[in-house]
N, C-alpha and C. Protein backbone atom coordinates (compact mmCIF):
# COMPACT_ATOMS: atom_id res chain seq x y z
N UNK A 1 16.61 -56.48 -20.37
CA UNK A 1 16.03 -55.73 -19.28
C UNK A 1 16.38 -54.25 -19.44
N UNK A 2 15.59 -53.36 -19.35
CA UNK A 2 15.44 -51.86 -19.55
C UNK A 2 16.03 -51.47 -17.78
N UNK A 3 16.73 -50.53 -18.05
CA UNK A 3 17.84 -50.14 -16.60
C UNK A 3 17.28 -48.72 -16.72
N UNK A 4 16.46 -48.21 -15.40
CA UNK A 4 16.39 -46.85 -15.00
C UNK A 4 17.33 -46.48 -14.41
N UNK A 5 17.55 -44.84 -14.36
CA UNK A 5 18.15 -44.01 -13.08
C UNK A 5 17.36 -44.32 -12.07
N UNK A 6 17.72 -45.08 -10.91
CA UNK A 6 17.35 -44.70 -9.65
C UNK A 6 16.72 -43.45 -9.48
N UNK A 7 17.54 -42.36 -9.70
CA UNK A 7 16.88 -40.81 -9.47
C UNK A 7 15.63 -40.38 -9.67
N UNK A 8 15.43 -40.93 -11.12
CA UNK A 8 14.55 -40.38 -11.16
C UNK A 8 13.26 -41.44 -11.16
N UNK A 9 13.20 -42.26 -10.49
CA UNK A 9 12.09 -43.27 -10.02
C UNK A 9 11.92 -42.37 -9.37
N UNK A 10 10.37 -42.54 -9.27
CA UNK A 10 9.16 -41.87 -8.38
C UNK A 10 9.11 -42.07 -7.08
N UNK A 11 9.14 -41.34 -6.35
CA UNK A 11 9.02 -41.72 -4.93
C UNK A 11 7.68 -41.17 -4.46
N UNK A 12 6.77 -42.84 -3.81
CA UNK A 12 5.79 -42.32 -3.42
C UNK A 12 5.51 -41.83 -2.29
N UNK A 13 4.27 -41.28 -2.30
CA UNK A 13 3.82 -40.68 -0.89
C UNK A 13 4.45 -40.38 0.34
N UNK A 14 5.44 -41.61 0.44
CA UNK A 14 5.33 -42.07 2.30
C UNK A 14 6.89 -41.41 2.02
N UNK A 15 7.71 -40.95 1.07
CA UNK A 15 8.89 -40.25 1.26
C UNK A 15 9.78 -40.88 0.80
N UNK A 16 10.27 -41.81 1.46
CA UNK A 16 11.16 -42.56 1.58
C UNK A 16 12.62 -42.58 0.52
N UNK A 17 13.36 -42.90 0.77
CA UNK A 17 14.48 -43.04 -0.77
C UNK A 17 14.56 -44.55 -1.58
N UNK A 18 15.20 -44.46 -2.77
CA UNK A 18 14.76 -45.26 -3.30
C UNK A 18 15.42 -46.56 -2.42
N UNK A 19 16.41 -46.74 -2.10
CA UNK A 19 17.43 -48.01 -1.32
C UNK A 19 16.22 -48.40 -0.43
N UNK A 20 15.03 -47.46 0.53
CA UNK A 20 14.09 -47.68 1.57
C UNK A 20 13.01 -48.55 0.82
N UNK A 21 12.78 -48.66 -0.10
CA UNK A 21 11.70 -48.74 -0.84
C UNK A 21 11.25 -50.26 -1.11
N UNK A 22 10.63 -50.83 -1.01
CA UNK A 22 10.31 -52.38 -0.73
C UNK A 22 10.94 -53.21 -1.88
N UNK A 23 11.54 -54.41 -2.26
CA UNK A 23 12.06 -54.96 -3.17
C UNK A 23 10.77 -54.57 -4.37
N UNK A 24 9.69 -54.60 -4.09
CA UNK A 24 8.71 -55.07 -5.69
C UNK A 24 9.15 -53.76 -6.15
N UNK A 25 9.19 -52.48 -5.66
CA UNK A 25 8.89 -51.17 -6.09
C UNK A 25 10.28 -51.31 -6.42
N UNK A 26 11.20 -51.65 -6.42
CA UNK A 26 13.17 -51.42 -6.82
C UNK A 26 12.96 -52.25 -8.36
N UNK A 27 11.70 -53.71 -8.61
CA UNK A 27 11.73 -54.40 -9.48
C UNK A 27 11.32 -53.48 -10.27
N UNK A 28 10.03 -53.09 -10.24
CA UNK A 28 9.13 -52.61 -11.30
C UNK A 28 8.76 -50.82 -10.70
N UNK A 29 9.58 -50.07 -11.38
CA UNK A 29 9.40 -49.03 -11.10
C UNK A 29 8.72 -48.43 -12.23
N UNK A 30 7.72 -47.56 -11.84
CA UNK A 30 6.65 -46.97 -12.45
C UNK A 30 6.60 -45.40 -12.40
N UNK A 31 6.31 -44.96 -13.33
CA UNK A 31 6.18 -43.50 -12.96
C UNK A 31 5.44 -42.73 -12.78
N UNK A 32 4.45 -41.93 -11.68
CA UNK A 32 3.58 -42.09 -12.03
C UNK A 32 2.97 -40.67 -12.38
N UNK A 33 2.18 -40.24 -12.71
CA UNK A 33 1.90 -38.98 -13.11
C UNK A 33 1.27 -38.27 -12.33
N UNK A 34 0.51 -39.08 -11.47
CA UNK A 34 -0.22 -38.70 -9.79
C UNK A 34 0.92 -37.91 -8.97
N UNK A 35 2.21 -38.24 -9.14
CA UNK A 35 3.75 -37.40 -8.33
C UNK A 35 3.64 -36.30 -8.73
N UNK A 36 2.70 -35.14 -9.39
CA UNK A 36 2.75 -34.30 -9.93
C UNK A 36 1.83 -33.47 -9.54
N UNK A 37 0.69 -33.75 -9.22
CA UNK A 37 -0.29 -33.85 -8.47
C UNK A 37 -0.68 -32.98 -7.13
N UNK A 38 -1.35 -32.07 -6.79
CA UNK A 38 -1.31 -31.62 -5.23
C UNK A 38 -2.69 -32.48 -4.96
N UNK A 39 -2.53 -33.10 -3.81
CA UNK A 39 -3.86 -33.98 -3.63
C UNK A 39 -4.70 -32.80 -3.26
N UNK A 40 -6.03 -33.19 -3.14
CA UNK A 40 -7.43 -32.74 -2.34
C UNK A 40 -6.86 -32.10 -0.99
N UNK A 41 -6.56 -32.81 -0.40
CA UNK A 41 -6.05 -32.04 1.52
C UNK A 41 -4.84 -30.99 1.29
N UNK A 42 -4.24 -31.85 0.96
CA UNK A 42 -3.00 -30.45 0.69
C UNK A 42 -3.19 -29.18 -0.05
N UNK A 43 -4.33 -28.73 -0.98
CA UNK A 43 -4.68 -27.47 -1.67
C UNK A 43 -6.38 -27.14 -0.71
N UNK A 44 -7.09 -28.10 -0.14
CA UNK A 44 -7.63 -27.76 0.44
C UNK A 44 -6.94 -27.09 1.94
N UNK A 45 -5.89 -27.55 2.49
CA UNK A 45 -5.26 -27.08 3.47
C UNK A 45 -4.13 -25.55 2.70
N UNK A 46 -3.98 -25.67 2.19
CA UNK A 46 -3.42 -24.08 1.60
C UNK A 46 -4.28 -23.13 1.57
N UNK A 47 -5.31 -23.26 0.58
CA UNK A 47 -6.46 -22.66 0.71
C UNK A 47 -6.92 -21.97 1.53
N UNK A 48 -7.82 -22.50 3.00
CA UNK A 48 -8.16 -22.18 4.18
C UNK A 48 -7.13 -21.33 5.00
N UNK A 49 -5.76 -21.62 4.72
CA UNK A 49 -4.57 -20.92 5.48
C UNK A 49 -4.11 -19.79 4.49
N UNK A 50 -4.31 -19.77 3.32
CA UNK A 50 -4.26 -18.15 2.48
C UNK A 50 -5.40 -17.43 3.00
N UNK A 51 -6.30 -18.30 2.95
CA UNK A 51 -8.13 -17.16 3.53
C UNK A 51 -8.02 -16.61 4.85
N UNK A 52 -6.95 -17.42 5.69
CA UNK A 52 -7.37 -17.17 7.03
C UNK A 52 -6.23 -15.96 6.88
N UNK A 53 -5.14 -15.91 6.04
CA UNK A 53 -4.03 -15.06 6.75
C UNK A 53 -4.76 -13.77 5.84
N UNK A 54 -5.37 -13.89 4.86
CA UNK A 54 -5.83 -12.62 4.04
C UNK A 54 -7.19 -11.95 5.32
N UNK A 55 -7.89 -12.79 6.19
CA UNK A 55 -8.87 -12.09 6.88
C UNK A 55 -8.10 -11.82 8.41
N UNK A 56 -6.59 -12.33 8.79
CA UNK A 56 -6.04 -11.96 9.99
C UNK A 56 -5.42 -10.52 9.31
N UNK A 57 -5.14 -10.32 7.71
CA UNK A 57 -4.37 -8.70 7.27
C UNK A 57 -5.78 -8.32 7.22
N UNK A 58 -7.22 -7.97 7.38
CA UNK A 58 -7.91 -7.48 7.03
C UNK A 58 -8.02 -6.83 8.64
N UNK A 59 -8.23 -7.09 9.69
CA UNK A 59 -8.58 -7.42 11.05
C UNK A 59 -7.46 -6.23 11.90
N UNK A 60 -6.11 -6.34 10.98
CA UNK A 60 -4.90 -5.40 11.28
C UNK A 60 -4.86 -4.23 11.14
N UNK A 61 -5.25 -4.27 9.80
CA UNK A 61 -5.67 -3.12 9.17
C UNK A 61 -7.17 -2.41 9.61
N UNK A 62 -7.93 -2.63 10.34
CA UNK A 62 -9.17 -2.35 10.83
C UNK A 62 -8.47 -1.94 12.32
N UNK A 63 -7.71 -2.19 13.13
CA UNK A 63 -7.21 -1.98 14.09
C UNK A 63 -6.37 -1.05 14.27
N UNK A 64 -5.65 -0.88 13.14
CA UNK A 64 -4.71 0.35 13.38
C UNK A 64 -5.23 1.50 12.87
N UNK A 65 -6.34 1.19 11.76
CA UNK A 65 -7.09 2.17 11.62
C UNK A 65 -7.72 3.08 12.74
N UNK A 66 -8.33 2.12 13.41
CA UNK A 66 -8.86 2.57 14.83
C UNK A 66 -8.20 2.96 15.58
N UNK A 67 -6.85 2.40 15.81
CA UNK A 67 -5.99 3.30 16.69
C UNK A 67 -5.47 4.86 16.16
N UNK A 68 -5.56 4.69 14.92
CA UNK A 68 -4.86 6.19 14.29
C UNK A 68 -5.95 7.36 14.89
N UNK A 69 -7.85 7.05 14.34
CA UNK A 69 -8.55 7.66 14.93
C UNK A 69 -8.39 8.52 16.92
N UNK A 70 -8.07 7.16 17.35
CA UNK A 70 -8.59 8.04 18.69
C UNK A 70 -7.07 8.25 19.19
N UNK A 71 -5.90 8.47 18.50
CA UNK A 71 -4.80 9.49 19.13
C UNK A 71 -4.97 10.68 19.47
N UNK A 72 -6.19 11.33 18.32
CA UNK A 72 -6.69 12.91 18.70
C UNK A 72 -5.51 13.44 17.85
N UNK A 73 -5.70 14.79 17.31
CA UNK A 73 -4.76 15.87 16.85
C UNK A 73 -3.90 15.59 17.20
N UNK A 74 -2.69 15.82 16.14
CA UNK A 74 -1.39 15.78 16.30
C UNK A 74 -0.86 17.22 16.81
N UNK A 75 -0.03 17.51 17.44
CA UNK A 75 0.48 18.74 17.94
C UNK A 75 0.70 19.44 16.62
N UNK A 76 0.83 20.98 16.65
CA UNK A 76 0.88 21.70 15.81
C UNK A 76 2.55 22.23 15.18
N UNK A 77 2.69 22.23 14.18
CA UNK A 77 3.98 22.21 13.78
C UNK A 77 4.16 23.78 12.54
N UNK A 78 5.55 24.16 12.92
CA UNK A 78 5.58 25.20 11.94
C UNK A 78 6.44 24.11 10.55
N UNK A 79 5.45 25.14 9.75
CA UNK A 79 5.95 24.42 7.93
C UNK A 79 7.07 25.91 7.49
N UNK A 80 6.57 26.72 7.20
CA UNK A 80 7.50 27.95 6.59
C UNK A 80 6.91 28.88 6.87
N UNK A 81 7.68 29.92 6.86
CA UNK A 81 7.26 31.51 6.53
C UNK A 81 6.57 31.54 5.79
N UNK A 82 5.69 32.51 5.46
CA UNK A 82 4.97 33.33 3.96
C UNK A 82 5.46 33.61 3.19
N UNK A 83 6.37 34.01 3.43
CA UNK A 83 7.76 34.64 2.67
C UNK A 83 8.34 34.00 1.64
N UNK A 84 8.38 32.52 2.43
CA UNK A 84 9.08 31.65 1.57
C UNK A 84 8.55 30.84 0.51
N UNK A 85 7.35 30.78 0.45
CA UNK A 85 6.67 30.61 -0.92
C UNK A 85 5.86 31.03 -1.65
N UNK A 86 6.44 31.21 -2.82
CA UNK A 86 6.02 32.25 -3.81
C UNK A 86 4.83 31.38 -4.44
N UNK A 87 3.84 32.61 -4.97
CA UNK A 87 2.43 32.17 -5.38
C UNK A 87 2.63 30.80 -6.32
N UNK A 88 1.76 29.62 -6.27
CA UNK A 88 2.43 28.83 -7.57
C UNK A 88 3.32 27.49 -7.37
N UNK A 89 3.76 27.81 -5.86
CA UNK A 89 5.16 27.02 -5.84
C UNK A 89 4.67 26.02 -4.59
N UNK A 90 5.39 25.12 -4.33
CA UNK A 90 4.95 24.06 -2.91
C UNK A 90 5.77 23.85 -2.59
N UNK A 91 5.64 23.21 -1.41
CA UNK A 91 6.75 22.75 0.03
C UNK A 91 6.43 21.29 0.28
N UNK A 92 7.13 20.46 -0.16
CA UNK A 92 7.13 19.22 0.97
C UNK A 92 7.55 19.45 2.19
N UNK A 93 6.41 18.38 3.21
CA UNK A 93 6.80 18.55 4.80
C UNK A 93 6.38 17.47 5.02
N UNK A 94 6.73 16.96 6.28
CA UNK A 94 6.34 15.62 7.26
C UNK A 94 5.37 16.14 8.26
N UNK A 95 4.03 15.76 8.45
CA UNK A 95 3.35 15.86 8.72
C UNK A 95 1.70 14.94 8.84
N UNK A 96 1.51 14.12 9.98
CA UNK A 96 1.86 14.49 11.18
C UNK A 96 3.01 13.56 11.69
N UNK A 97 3.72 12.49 11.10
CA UNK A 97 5.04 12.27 12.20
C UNK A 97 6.01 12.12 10.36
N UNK A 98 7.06 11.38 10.65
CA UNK A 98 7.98 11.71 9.78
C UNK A 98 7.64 10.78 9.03
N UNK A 99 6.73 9.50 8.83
CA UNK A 99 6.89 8.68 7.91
C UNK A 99 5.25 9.32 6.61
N UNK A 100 5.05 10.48 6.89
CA UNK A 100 4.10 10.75 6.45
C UNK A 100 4.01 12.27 5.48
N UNK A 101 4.52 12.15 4.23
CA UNK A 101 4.79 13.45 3.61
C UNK A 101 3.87 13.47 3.06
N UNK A 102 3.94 15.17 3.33
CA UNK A 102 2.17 16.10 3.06
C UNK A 102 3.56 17.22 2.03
N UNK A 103 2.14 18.18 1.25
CA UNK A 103 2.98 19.36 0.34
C UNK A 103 1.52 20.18 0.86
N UNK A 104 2.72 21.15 0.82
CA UNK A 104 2.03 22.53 0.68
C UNK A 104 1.75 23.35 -0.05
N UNK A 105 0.77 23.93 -0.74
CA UNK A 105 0.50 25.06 -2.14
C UNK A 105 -0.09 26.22 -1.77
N UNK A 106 1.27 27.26 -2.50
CA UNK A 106 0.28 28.35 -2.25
C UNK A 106 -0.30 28.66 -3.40
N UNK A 107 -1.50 28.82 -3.53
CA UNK A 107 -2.48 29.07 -4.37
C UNK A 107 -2.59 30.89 -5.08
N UNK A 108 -2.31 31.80 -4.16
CA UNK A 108 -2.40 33.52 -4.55
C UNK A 108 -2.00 33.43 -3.15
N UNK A 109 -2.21 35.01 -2.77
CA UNK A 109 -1.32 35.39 -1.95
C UNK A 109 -1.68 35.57 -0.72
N UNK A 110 -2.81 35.12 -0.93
CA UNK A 110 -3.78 34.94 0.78
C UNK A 110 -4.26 33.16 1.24
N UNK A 111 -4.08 32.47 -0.26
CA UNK A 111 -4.62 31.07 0.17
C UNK A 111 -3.58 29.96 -0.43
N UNK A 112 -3.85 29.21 0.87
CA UNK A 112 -2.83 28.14 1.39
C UNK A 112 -3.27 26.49 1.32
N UNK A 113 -3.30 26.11 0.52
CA UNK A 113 -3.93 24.35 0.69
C UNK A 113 -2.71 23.38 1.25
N UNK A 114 -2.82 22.33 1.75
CA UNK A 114 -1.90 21.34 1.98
C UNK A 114 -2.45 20.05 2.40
N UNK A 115 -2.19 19.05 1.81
CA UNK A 115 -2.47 17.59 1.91
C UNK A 115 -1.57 16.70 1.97
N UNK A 116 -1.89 15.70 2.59
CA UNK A 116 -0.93 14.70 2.60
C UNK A 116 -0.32 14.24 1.43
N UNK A 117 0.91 13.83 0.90
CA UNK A 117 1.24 13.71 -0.60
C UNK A 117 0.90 12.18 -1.13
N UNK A 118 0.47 11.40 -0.66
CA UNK A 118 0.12 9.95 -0.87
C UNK A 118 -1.16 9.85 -1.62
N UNK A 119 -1.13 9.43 -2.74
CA UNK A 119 -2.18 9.01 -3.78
C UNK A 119 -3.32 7.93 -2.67
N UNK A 120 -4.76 8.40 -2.67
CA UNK A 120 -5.02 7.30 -1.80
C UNK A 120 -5.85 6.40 -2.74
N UNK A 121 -4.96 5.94 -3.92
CA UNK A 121 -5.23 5.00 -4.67
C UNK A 121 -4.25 3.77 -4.42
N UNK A 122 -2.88 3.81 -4.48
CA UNK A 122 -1.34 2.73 -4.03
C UNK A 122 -0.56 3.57 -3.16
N UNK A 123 -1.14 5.19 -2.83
CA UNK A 123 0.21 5.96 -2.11
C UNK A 123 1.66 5.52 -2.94
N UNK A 124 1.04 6.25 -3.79
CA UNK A 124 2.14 7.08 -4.45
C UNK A 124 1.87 8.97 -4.51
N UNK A 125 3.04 9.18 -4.42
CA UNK A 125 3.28 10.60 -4.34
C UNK A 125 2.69 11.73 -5.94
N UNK A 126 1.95 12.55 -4.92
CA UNK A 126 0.92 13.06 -5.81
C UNK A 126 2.00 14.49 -6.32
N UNK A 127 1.84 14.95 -7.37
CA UNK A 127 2.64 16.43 -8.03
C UNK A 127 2.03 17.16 -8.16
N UNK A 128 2.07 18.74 -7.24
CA UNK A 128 1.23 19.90 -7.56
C UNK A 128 1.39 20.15 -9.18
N UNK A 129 0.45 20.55 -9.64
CA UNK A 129 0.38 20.96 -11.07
C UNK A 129 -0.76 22.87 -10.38
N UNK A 130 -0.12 23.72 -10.11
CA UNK A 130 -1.11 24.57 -9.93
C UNK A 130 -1.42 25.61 -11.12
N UNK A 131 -1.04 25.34 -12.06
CA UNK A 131 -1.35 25.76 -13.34
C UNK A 131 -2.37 25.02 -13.96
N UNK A 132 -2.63 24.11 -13.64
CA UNK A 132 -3.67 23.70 -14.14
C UNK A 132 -4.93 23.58 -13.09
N UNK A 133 -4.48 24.01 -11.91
CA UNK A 133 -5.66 23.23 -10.52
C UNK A 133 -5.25 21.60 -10.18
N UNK A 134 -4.65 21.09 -10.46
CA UNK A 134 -4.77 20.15 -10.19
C UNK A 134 -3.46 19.33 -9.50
N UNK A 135 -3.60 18.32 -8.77
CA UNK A 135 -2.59 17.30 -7.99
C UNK A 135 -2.46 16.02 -8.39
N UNK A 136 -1.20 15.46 -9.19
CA UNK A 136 -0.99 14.71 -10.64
C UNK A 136 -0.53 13.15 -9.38
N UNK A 137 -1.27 12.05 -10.10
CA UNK A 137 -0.50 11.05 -9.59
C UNK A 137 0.12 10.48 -10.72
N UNK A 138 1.26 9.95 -11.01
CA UNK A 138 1.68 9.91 -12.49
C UNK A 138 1.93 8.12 -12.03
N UNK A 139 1.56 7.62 -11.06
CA UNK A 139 1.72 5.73 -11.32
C UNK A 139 0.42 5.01 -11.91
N UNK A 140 -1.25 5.90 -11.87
CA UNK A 140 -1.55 6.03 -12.55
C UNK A 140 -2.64 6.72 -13.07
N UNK A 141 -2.10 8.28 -13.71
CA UNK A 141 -3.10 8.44 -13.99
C UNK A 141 -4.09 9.29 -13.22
N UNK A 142 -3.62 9.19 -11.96
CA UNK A 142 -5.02 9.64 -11.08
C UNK A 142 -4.84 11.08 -11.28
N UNK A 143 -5.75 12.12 -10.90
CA UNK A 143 -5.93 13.49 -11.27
C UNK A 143 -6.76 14.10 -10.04
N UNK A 144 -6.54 15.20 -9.06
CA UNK A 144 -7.16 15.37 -7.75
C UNK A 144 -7.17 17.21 -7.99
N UNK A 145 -8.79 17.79 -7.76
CA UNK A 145 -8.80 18.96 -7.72
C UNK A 145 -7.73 19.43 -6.22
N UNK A 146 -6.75 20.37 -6.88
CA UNK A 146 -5.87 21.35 -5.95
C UNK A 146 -7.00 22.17 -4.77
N UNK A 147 -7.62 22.62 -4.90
CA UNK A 147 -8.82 23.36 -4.52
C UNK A 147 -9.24 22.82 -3.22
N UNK A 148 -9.78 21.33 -3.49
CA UNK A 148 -10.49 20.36 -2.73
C UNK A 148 -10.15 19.18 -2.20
N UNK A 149 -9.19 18.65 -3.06
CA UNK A 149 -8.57 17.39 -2.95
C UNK A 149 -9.13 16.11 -3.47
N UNK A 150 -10.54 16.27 -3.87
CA UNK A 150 -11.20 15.34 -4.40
C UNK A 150 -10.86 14.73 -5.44
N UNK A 151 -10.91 13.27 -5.65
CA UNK A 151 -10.70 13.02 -6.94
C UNK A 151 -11.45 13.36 -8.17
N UNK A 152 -10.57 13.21 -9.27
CA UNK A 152 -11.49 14.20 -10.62
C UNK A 152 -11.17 12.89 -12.06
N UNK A 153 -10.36 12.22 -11.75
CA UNK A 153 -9.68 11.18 -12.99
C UNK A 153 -8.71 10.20 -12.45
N UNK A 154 -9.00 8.75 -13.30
CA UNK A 154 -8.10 8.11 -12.68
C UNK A 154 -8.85 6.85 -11.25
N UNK A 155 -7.72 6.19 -11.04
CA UNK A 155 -8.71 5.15 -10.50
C UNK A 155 -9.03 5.49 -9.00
N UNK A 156 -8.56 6.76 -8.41
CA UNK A 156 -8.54 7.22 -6.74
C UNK A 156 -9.97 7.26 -6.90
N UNK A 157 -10.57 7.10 -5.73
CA UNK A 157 -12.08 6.82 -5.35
C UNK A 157 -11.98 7.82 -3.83
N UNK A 158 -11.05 8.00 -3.49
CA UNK A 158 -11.35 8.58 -2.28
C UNK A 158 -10.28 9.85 -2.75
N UNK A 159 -11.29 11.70 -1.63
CA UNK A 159 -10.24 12.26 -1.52
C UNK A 159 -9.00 12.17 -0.49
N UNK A 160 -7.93 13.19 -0.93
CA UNK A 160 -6.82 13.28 -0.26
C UNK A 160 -6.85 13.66 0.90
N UNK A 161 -6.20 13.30 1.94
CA UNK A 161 -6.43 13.79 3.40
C UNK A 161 -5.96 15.29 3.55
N UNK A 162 -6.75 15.91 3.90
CA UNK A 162 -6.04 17.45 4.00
C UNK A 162 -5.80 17.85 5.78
N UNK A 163 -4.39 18.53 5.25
CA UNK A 163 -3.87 19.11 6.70
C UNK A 163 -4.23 20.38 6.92
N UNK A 164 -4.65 20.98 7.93
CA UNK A 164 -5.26 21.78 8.60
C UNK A 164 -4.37 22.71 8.96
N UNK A 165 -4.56 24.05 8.10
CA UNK A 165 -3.43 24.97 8.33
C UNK A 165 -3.81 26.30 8.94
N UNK A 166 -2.94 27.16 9.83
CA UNK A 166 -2.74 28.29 10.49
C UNK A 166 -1.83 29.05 10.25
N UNK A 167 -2.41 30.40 9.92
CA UNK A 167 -0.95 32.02 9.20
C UNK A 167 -1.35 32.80 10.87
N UNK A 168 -0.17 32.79 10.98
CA UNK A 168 0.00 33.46 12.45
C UNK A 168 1.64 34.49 12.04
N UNK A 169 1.42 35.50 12.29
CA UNK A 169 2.32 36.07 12.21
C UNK A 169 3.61 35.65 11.13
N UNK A 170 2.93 35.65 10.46
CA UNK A 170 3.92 35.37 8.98
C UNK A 170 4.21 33.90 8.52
N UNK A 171 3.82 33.34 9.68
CA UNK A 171 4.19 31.64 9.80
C UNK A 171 3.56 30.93 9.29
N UNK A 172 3.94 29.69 8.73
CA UNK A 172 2.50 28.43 8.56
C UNK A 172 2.52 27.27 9.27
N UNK A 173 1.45 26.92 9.64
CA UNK A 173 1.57 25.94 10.81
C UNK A 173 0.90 25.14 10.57
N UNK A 174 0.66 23.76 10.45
CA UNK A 174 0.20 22.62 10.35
C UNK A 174 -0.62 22.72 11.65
N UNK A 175 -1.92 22.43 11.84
CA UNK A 175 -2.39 21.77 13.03
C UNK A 175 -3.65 20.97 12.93
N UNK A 176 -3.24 19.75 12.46
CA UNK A 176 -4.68 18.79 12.22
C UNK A 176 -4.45 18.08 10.80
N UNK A 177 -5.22 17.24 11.01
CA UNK A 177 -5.71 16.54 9.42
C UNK A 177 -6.78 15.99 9.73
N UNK A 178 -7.40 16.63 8.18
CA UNK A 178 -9.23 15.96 8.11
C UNK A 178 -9.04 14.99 6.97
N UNK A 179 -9.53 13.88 7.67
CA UNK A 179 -9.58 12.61 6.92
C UNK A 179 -10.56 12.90 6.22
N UNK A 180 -10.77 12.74 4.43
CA UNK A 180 -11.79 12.89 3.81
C UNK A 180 -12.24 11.26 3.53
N UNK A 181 -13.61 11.41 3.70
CA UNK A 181 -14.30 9.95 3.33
C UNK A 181 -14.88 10.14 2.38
N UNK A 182 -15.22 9.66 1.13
CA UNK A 182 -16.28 10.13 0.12
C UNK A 182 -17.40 9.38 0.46
């Protein structure tokens, strides 16, 4: 007579352990390859409950979208002096609340661009390059005219959101962001 591990006898369907298991199934234990198996209901029931939770994140995301819209303008915020950045050079700032970093470029000595710094390809953080014109996403690749914000290379499909700036008495002031849609 051939002697299995208990262990590793198959336990079917209904759970049970092997000691539970009816005398024939303790005689003649089988193994079966079906134990391996996700039946029909059980991947049909996964299935329907991945689809449903991927269209309850779709539904979330459509909602907070909508809520971001009708908050209206964010209050207006000072970024820096004039003073303090030299032609060429940028400023990270939070703008409009703190979980949201925008940069600032000054371009020459009268013009001022600033956008949110989030690639709106994965949001990743975009790098002024103003020697060349351009705003570098280096996760991948992406390439955004400085100028405009539009994308120019790379897999971004949409431009960058630009913040809405004011020179008031030497100051720079954030007040707004225009969501670009392409």
């Amino acid at each position: 007579m051939i002697t299995q591990d208990p262990d590793r006898l198959t336990v079917p369907p209904d759970g049970r352990s092997h000691s539970e298991q009816p005398r024939w199934r303790q005689d003649f234990p089988i193994e079966w390859a079906q134990d391996n198996y996700v039946s029909r209901r059980d991947f049909t029931r996964f299935m329907v409950l991945t689809s449903l939770a991927f269209v309850v994140g779709q539904f979330v995301i459509l909602f907070q979208s909508i809520l971001r819209r009708n908050q209206g303008e964010p209050p207006r915020q000072e970024i820096a002096s004039v003073n303090e950045i030299p032609v060429g050079s940028s400023q990270v700032f939070h703008y409009p609340n703190e979980r949201t970093p925008s940069i600032l470029v000054r371009l020459d000595e009268s013009t001022f661009v600033a956008y949110e710094q989030q690639c709106t390809h994965l949001a990743c953080p975009v790098i002024p390059q103003p020697e060349t014109g351009h705003l570098h996403c280096p996760c991948h690749e992406g390439v955004f005219d400085l100028h405009t914000g539009q994308p120019l290379a790379g897999p971004p499909r949409r431009p960058l959101a630009r913040v809405k700036l004011e020179v008031q008495a030497g100051k720079i002031y954030a007040a707004g962001v225009e969501e670009a849609f392409a």
